[in-house]
PDB file of N, CA and C in Angstrom:
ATOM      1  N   UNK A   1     -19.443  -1.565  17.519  1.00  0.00           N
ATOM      2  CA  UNK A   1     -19.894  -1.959  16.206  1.00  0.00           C
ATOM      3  C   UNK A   1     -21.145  -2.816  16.346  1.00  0.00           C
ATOM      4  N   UNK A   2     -21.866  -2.500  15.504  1.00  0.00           N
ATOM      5  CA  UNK A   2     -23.220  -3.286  15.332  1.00  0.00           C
ATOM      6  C   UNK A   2     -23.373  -4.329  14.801  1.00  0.00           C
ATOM      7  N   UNK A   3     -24.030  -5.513  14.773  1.00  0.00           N
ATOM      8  CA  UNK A   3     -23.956  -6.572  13.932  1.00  0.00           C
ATOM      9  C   UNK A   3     -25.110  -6.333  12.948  1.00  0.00           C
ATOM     10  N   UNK A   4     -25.084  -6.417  11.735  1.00  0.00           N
ATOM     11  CA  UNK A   4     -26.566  -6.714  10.634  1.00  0.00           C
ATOM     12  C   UNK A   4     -26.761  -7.716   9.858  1.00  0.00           C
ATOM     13  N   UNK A   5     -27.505  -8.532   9.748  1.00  0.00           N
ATOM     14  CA  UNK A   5     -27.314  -9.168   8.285  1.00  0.00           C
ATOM     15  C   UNK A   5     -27.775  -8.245   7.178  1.00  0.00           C
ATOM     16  N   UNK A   6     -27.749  -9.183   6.284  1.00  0.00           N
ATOM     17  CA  UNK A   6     -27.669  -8.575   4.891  1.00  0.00           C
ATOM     18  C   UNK A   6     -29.258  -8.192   4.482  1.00  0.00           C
ATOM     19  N   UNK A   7     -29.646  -8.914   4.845  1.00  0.00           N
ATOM     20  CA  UNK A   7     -31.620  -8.922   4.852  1.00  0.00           C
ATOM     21  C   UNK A   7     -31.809  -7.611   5.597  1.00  0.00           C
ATOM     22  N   UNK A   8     -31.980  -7.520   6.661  1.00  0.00           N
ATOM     23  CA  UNK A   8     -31.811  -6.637   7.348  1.00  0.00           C
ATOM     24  C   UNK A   8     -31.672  -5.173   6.699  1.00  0.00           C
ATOM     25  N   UNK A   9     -30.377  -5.234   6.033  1.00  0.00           N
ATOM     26  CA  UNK A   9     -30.261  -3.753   5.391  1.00  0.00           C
ATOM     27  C   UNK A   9     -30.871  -3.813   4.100  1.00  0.00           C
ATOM     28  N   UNK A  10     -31.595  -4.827   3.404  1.00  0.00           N
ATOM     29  CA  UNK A  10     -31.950  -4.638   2.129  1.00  0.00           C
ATOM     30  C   UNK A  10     -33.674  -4.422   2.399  1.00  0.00           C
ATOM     31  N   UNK A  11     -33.905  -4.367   3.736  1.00  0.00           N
ATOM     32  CA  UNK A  11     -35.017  -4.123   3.934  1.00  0.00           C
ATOM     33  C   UNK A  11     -35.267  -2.793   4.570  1.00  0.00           C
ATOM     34  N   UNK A  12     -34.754  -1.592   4.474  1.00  0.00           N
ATOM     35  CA  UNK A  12     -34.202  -0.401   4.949  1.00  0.00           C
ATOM     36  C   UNK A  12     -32.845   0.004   4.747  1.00  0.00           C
ATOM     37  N   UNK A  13     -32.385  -0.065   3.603  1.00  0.00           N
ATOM     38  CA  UNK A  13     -30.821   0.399   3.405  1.00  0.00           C
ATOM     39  C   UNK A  13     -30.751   1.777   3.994  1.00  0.00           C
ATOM     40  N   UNK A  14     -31.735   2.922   3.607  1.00  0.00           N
ATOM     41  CA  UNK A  14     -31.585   4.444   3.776  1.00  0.00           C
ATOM     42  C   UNK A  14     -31.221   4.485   5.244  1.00  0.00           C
ATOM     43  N   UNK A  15     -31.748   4.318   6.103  1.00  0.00           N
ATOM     44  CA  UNK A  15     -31.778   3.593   7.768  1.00  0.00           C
ATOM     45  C   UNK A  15     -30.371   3.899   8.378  1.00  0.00           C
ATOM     46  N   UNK A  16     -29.827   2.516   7.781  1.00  0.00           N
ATOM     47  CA  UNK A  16     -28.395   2.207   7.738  1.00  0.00           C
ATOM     48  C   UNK A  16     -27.321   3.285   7.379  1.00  0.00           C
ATOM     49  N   UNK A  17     -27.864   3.842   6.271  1.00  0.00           N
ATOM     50  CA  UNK A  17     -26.538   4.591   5.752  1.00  0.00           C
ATOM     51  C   UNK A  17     -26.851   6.046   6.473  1.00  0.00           C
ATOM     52  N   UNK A  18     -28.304   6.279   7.272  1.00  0.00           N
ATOM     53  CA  UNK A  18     -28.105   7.548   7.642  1.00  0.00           C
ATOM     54  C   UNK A  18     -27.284   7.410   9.590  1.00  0.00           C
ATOM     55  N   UNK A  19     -27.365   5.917   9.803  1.00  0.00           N
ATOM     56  CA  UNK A  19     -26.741   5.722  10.760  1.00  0.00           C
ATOM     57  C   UNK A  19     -25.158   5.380  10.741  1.00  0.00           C
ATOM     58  N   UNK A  20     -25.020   5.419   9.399  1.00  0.00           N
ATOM     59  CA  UNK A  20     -23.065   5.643   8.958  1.00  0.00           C
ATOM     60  C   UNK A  20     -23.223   6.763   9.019  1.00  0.00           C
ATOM     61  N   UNK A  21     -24.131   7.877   8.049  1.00  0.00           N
ATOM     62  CA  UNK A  21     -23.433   8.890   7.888  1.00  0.00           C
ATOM     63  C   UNK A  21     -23.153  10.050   8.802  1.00  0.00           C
ATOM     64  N   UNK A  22     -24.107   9.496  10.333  1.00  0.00           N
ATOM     65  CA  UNK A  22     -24.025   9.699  12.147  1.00  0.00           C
ATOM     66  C   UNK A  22     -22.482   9.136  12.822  1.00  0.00           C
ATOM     67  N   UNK A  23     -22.174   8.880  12.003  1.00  0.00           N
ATOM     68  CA  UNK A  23     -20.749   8.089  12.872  1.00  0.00           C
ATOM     69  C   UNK A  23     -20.618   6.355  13.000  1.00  0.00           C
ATOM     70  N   UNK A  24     -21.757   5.905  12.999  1.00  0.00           N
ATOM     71  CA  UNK A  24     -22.122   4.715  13.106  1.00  0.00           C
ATOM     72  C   UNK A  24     -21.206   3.462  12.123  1.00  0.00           C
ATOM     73  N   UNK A  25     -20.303   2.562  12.735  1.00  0.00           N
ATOM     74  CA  UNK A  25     -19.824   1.705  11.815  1.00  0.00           C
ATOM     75  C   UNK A  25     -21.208  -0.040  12.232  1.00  0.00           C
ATOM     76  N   UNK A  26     -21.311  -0.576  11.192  1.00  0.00           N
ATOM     77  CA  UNK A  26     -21.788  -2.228  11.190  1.00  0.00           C
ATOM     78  C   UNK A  26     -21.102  -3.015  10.714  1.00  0.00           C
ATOM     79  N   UNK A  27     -21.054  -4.330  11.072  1.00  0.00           N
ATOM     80  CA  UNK A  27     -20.542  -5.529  10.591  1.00  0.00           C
ATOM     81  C   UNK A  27     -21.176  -6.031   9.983  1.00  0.00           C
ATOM     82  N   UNK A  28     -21.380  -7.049   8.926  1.00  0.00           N
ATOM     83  CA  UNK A  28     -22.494  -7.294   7.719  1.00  0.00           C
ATOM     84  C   UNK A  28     -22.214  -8.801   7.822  1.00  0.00           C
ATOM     85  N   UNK A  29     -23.379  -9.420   8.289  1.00  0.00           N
ATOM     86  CA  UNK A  29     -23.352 -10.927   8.749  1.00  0.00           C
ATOM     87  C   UNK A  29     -24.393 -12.139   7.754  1.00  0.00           C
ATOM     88  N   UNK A  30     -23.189 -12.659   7.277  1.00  0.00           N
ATOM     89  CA  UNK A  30     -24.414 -13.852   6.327  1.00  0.00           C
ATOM     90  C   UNK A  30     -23.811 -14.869   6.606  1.00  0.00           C
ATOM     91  N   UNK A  31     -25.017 -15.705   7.252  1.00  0.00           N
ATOM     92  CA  UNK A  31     -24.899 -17.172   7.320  1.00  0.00           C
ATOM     93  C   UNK A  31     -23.906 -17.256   8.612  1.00  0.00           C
ATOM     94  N   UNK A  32     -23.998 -16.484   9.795  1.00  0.00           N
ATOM     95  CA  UNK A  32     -23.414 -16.318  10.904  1.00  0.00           C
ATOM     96  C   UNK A  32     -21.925 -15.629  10.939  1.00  0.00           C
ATOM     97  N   UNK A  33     -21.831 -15.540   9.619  1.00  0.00           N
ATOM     98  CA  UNK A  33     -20.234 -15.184   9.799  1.00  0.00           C
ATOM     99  C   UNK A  33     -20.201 -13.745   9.269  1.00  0.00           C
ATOM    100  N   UNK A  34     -19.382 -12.690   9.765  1.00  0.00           N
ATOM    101  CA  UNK A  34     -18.886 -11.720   9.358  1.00  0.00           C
ATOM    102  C   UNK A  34     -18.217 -11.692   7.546  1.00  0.00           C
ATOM    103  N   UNK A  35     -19.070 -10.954   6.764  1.00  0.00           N
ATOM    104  CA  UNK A  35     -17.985 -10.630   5.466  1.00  0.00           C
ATOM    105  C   UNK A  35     -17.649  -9.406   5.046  1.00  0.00           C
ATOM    106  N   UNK A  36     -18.232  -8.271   6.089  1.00  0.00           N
ATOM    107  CA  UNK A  36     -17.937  -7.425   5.041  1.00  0.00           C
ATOM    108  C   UNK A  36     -18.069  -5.376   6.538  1.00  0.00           C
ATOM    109  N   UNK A  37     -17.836  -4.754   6.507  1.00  0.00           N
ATOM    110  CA  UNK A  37     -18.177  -3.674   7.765  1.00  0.00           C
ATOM    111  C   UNK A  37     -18.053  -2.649   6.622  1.00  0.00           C
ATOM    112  N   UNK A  38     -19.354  -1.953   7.224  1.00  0.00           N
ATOM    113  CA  UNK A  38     -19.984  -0.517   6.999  1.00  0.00           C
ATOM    114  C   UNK A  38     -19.357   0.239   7.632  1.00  0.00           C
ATOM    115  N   UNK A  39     -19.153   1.485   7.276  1.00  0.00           N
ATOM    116  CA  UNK A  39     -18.597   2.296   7.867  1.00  0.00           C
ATOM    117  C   UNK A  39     -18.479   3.698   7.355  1.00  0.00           C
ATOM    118  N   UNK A  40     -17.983   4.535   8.501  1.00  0.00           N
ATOM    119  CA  UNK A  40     -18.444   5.940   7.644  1.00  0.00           C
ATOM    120  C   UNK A  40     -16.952   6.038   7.220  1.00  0.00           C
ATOM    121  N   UNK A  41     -16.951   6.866   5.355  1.00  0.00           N
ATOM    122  CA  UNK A  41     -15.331   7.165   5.298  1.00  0.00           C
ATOM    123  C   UNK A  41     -14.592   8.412   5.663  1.00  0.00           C
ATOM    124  N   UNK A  42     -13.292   8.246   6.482  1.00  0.00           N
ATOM    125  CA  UNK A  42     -12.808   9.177   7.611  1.00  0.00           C
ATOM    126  C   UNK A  42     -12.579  10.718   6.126  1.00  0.00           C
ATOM    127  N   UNK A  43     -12.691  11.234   6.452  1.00  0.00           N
ATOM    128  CA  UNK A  43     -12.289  12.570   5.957  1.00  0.00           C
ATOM    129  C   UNK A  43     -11.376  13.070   6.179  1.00  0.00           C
ATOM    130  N   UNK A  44     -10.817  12.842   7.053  1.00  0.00           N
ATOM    131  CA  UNK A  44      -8.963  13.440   7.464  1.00  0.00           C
ATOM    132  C   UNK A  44      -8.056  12.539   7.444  1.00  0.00           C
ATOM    133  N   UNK A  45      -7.258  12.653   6.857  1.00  0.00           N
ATOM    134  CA  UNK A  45      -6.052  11.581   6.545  1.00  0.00           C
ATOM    135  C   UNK A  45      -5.417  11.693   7.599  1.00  0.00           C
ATOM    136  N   UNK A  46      -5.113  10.449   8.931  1.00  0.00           N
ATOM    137  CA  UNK A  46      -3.949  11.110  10.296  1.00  0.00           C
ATOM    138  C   UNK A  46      -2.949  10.753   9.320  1.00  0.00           C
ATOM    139  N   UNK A  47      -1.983  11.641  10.336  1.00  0.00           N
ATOM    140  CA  UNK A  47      -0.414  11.928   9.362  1.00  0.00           C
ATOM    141  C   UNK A  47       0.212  10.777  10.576  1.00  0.00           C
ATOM    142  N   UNK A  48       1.641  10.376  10.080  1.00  0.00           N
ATOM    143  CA  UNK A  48       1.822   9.031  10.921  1.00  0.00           C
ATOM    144  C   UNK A  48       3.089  10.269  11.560  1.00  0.00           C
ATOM    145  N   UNK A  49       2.791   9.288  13.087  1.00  0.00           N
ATOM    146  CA  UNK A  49       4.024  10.248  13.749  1.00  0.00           C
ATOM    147  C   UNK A  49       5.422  10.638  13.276  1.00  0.00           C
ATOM    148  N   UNK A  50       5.706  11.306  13.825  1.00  0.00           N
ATOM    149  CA  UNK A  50       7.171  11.732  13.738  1.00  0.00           C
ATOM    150  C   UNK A  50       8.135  10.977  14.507  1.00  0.00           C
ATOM    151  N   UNK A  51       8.784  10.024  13.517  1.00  0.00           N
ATOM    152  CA  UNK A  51      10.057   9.388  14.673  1.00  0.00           C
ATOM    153  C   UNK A  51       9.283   8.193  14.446  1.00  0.00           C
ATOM    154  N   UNK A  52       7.772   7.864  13.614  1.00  0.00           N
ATOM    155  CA  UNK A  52       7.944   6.337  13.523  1.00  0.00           C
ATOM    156  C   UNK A  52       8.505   5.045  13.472  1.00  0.00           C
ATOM    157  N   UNK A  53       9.517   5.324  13.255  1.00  0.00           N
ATOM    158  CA  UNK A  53      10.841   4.078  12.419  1.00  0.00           C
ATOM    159  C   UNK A  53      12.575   4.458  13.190  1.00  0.00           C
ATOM    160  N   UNK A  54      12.186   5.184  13.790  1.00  0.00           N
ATOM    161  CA  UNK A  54      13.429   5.860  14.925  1.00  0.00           C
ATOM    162  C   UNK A  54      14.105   4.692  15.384  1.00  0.00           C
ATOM    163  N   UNK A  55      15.501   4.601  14.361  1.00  0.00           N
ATOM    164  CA  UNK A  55      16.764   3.085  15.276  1.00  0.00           C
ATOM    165  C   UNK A  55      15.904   2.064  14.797  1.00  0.00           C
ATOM    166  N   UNK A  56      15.045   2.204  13.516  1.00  0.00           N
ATOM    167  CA  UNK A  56      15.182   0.782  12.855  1.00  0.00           C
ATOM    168  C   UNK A  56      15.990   0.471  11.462  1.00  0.00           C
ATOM    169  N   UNK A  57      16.526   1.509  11.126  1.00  0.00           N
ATOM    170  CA  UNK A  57      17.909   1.625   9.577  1.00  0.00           C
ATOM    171  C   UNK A  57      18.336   2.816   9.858  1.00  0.00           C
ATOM    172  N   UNK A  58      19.283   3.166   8.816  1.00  0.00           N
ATOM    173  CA  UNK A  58      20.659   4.030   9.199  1.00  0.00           C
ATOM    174  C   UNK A  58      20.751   4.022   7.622  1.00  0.00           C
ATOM    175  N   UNK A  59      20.786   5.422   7.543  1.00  0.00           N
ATOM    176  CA  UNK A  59      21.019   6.200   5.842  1.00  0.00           C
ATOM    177  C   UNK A  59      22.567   5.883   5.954  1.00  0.00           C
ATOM    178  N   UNK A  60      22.929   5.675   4.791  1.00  0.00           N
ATOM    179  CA  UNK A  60      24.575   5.405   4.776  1.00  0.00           C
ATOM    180  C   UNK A  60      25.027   7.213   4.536  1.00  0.00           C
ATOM    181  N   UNK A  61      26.139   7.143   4.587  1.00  0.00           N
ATOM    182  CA  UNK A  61      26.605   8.794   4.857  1.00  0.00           C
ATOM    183  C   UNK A  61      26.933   9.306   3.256  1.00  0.00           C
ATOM    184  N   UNK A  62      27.067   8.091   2.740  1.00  0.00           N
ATOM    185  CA  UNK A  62      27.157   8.421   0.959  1.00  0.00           C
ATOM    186  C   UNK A  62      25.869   8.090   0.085  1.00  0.00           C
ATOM    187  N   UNK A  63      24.877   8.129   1.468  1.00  0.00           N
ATOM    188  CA  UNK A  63      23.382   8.144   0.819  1.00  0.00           C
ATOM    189  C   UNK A  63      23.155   9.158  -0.857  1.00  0.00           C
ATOM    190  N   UNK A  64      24.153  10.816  -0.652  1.00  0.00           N
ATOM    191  CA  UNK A  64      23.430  11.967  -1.305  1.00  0.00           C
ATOM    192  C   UNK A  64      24.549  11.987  -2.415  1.00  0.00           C
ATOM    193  N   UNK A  65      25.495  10.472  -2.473  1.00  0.00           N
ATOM    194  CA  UNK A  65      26.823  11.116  -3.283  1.00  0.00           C
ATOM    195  C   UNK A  65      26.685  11.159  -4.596  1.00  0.00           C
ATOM    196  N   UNK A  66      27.179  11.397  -5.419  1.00  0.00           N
ATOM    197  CA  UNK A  66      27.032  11.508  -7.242  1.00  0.00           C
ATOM    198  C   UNK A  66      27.476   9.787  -7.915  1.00  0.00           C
ATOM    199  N   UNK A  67      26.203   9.474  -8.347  1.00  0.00           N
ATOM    200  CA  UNK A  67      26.402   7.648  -9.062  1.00  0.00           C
ATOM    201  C   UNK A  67      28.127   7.732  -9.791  1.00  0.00           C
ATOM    202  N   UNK A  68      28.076   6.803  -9.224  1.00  0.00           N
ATOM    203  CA  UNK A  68      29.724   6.244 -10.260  1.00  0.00           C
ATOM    204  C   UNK A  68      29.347   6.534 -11.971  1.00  0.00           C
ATOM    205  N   UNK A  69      30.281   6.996 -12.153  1.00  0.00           N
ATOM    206  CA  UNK A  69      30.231   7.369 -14.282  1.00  0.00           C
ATOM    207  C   UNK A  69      29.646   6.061 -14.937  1.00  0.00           C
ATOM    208  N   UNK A  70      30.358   4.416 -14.823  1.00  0.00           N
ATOM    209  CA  UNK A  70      29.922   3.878 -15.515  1.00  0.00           C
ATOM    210  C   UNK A  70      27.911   3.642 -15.341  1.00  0.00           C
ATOM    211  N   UNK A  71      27.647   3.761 -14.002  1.00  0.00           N
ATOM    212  CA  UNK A  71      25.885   3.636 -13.505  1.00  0.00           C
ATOM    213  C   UNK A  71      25.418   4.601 -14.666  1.00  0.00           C
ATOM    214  N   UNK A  72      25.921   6.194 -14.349  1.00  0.00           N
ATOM    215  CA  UNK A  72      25.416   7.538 -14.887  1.00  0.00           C
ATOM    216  C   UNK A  72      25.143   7.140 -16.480  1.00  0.00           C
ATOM    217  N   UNK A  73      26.587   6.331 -17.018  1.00  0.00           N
ATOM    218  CA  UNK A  73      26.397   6.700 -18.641  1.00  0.00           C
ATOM    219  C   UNK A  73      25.613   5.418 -18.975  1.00  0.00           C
ATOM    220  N   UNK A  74      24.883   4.452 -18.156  1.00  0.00           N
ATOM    221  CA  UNK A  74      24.163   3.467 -18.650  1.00  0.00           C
ATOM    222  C   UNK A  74      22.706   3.585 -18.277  1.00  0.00           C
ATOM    223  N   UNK A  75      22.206   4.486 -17.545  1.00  0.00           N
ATOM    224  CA  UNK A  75      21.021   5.435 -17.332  1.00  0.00           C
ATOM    225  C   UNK A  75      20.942   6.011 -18.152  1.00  0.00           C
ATOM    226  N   UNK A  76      21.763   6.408 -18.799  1.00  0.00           N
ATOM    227  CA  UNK A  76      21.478   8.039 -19.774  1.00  0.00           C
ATOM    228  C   UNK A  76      20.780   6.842 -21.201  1.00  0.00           C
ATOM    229  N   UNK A  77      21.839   5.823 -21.634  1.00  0.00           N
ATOM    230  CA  UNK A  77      21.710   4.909 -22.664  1.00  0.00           C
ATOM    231  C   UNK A  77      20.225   4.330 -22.587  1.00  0.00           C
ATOM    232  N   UNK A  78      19.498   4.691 -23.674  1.00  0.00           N
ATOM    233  CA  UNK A  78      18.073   4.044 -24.038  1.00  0.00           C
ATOM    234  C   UNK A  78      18.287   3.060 -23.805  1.00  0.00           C
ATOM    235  N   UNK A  79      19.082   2.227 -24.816  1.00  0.00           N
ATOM    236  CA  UNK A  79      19.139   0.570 -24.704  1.00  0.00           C
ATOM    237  C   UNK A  79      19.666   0.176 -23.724  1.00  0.00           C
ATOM    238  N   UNK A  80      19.763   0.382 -22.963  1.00  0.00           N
ATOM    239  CA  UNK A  80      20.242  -0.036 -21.052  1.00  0.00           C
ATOM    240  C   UNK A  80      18.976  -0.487 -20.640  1.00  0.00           C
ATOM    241  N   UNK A  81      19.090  -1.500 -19.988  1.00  0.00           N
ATOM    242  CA  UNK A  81      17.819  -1.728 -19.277  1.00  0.00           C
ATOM    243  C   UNK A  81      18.456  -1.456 -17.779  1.00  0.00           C
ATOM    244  N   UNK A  82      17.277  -1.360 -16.798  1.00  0.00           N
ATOM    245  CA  UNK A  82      17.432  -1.070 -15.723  1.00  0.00           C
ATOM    246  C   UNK A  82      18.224  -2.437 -14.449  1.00  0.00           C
ATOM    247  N   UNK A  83      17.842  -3.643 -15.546  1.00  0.00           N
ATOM    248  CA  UNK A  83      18.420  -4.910 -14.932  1.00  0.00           C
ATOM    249  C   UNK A  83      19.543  -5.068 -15.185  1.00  0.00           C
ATOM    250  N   UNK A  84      20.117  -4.470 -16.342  1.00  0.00           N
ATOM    251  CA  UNK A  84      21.962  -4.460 -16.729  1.00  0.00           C
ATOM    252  C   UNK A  84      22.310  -3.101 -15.267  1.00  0.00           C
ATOM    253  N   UNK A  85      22.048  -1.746 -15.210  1.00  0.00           N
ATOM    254  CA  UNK A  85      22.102  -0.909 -14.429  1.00  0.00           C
ATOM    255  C   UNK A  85      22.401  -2.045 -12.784  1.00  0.00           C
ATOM    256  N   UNK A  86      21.047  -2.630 -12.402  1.00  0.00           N
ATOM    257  CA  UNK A  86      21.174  -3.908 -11.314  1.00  0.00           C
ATOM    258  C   UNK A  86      22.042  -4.462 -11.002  1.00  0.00           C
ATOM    259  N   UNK A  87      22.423  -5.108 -12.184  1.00  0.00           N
ATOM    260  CA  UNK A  87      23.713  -5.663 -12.128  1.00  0.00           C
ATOM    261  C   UNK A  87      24.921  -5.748 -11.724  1.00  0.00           C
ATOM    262  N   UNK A  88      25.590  -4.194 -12.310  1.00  0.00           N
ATOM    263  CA  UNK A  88      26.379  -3.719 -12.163  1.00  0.00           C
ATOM    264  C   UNK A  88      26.588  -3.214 -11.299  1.00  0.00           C
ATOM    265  N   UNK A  89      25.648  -2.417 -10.522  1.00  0.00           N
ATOM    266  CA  UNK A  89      25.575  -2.116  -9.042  1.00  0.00           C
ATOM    267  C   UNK A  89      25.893  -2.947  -7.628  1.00  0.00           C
ATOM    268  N   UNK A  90      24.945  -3.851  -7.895  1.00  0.00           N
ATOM    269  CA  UNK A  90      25.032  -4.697  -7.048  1.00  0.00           C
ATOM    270  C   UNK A  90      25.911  -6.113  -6.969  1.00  0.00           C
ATOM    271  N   UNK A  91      26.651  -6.663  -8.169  1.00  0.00           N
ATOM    272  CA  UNK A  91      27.016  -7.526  -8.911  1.00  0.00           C
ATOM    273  C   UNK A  91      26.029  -8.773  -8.779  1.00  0.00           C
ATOM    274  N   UNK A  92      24.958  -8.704  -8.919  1.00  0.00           N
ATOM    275  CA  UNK A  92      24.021  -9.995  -8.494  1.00  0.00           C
ATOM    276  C   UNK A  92      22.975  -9.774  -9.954  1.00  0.00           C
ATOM    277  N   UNK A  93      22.228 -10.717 -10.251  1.00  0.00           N
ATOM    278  CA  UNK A  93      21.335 -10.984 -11.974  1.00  0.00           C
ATOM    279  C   UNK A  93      20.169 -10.073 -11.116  1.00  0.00           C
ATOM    280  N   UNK A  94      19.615  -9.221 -11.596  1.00  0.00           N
ATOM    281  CA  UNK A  94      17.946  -9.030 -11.147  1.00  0.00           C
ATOM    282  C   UNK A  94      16.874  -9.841 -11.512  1.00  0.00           C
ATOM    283  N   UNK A  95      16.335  -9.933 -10.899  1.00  0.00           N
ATOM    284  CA  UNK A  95      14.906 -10.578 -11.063  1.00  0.00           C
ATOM    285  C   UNK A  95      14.324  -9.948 -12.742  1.00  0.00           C
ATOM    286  N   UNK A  96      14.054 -10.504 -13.652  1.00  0.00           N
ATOM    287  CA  UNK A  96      13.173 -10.116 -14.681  1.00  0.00           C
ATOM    288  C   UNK A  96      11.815 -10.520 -14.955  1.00  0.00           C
ATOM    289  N   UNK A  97      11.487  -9.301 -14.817  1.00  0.00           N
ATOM    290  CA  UNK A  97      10.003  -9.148 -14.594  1.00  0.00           C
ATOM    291  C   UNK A  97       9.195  -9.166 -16.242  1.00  0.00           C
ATOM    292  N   UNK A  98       9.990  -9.379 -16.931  1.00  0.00           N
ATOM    293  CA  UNK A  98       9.023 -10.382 -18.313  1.00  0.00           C
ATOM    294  C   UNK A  98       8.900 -11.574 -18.426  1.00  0.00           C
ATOM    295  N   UNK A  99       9.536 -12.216 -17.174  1.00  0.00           N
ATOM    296  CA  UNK A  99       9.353 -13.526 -16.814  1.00  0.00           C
ATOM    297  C   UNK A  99       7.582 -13.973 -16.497  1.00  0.00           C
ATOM    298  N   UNK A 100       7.271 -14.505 -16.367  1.00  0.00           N
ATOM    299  CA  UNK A 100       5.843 -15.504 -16.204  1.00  0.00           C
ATOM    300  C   UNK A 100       5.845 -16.345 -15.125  1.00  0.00           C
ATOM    301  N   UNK A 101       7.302 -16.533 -14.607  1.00  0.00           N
ATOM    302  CA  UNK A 101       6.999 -17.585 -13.400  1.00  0.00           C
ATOM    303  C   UNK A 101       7.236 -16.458 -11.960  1.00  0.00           C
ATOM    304  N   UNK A 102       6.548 -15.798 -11.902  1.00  0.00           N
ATOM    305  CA  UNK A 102       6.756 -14.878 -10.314  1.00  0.00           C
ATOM    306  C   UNK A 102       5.227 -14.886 -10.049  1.00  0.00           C
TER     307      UNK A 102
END
C-alpha cells in the first residue's frame, strides 16, 4: 500500500484513480495520520468456506418441529405482538424496542 496525502491527490486525482483502477490500493494521510484507503472495489464476492463454524453450536434435533398451538394461534392474531409471542416462549419480558433508553 502506498501512502498519499490528500494534496497530493487533489493535485492529480485522474493519476490516482487510474492507479486503483490497475489494482493499486493507497492510504490517504492528513496531518501524519492515516484517515481514510483507496482502493480498487473487488468484483467477486469470496464465498466463506465450508465448515466455517464446524463444533462451535449444535442445532437442537427439534430444530424442524411444528410451534406449540398456543405460539401458532398468537402469530396468526394481529393484535399479538411479537414480545407477548417472547414471552411465552421463553418465559422471560423482551426487550421493547419503543423504548428510548437502548
Amino acid at each position: 500500500m502506498l501512502r498519499v496525502t490528500i494534496d497530493e491527490i487533489q493535485r492529480d486525482p485522474s493519476k490516482y484513480l487510474r492507479q486503483v483502477e490497475a489494482g493499486e490500493t493507497f492510504v490517504i494521510i492528513q496531518a501524519n495520520k492515516a484517515i481514510a484507503e483507496l482502493r480498487p472495489i473487488s468484483s467477486k464476492k469470496e464465498l466463506r468456506p465450508f465448515g466455517l463454524c464446524a463444533g462451535k453450536f449444535t442445532v437442537p434435533d427439534d430444530f424442524d418441529a411444528p410451534l406449540p398451538e398456543d405460539i401458532l394461534s398468537a402469530a396468526a392474531d394481529p393484535h399479538t405482538s411479537g414480545e407477548l409471542m417472547f414471552d411465552q416462549k421463553f418465559g422471560i419480558q423482551a426487550p421493547s424496542f419503543n423504548d428510548t433508553n437502548y
